[in-house]
Protein backbone atom coordinates (compact mmCIF):
# COMPACT_ATOMS: atom_id res chain seq x y z
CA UNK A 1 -93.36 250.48 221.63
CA UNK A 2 -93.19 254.03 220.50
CA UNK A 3 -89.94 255.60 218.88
CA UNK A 4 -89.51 258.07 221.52
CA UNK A 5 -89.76 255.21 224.80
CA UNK A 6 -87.40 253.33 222.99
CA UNK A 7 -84.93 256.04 222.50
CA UNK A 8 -85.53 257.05 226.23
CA UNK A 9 -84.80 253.21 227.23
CA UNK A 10 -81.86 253.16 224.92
CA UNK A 11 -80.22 256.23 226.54
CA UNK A 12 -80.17 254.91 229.89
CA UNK A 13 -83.42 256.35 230.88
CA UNK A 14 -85.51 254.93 233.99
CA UNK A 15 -88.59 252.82 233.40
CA UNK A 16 -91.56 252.48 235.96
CA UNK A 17 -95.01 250.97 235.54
CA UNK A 18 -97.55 252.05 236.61
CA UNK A 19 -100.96 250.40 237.04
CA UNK A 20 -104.06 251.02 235.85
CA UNK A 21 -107.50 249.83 236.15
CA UNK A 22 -108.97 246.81 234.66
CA UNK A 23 -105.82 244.42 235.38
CA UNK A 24 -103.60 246.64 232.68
CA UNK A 25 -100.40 248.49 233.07
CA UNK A 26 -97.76 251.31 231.24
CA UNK A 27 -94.32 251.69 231.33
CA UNK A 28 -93.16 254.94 231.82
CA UNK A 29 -89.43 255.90 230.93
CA UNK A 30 -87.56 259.19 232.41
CA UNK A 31 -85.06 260.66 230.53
CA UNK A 32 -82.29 261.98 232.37
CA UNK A 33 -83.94 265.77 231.84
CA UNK A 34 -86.97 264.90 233.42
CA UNK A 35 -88.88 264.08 230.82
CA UNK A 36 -91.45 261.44 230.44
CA UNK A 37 -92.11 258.82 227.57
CA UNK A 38 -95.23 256.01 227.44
CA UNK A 39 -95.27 253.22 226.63
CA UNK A 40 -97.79 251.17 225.55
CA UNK A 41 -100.64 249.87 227.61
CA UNK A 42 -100.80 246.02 228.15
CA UNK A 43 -103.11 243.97 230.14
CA UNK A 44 -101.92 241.37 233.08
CA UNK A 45 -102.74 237.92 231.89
CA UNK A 46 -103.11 234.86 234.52
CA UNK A 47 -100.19 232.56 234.86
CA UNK A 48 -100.19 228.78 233.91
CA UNK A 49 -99.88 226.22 236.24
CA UNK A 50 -96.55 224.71 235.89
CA UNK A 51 -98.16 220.93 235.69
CA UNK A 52 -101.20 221.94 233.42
CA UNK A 53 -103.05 219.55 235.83
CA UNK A 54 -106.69 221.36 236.74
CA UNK A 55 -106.85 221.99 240.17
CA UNK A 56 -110.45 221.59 242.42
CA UNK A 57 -111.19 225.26 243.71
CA UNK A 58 -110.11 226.02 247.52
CA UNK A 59 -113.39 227.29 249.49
């Protein structure tokens, strides 16, 4: 993440994400003046079945 989110995180700041297209995402951390700080953009991934077992599709 960059220095400046961190520090904003660190300091008690508030972090919201917001979405973006394409299935990715940014936090977004307010300092306590207001200011904002990005993080880095990271993309959604798809979640594992718990039992690895393949599944037939539902129609």
């Amino acid at each position: 993440m960059p220095a400046d989110f961190d520090k904003c995180v660190a300091d008690g700041g508030k972090v919201r994400t917001k979405p973006l297209s394409g299935g990715k995402y940014m936090h977004i951390c307010y300092d306590k003046e207001g200011k904002s700080h990005a993080g880095e953009v990271k993309t959604k991934e798809m979640r594992k079945a718990s039992n690895d077992k393949k599944k037939s599709p539902r129609y």
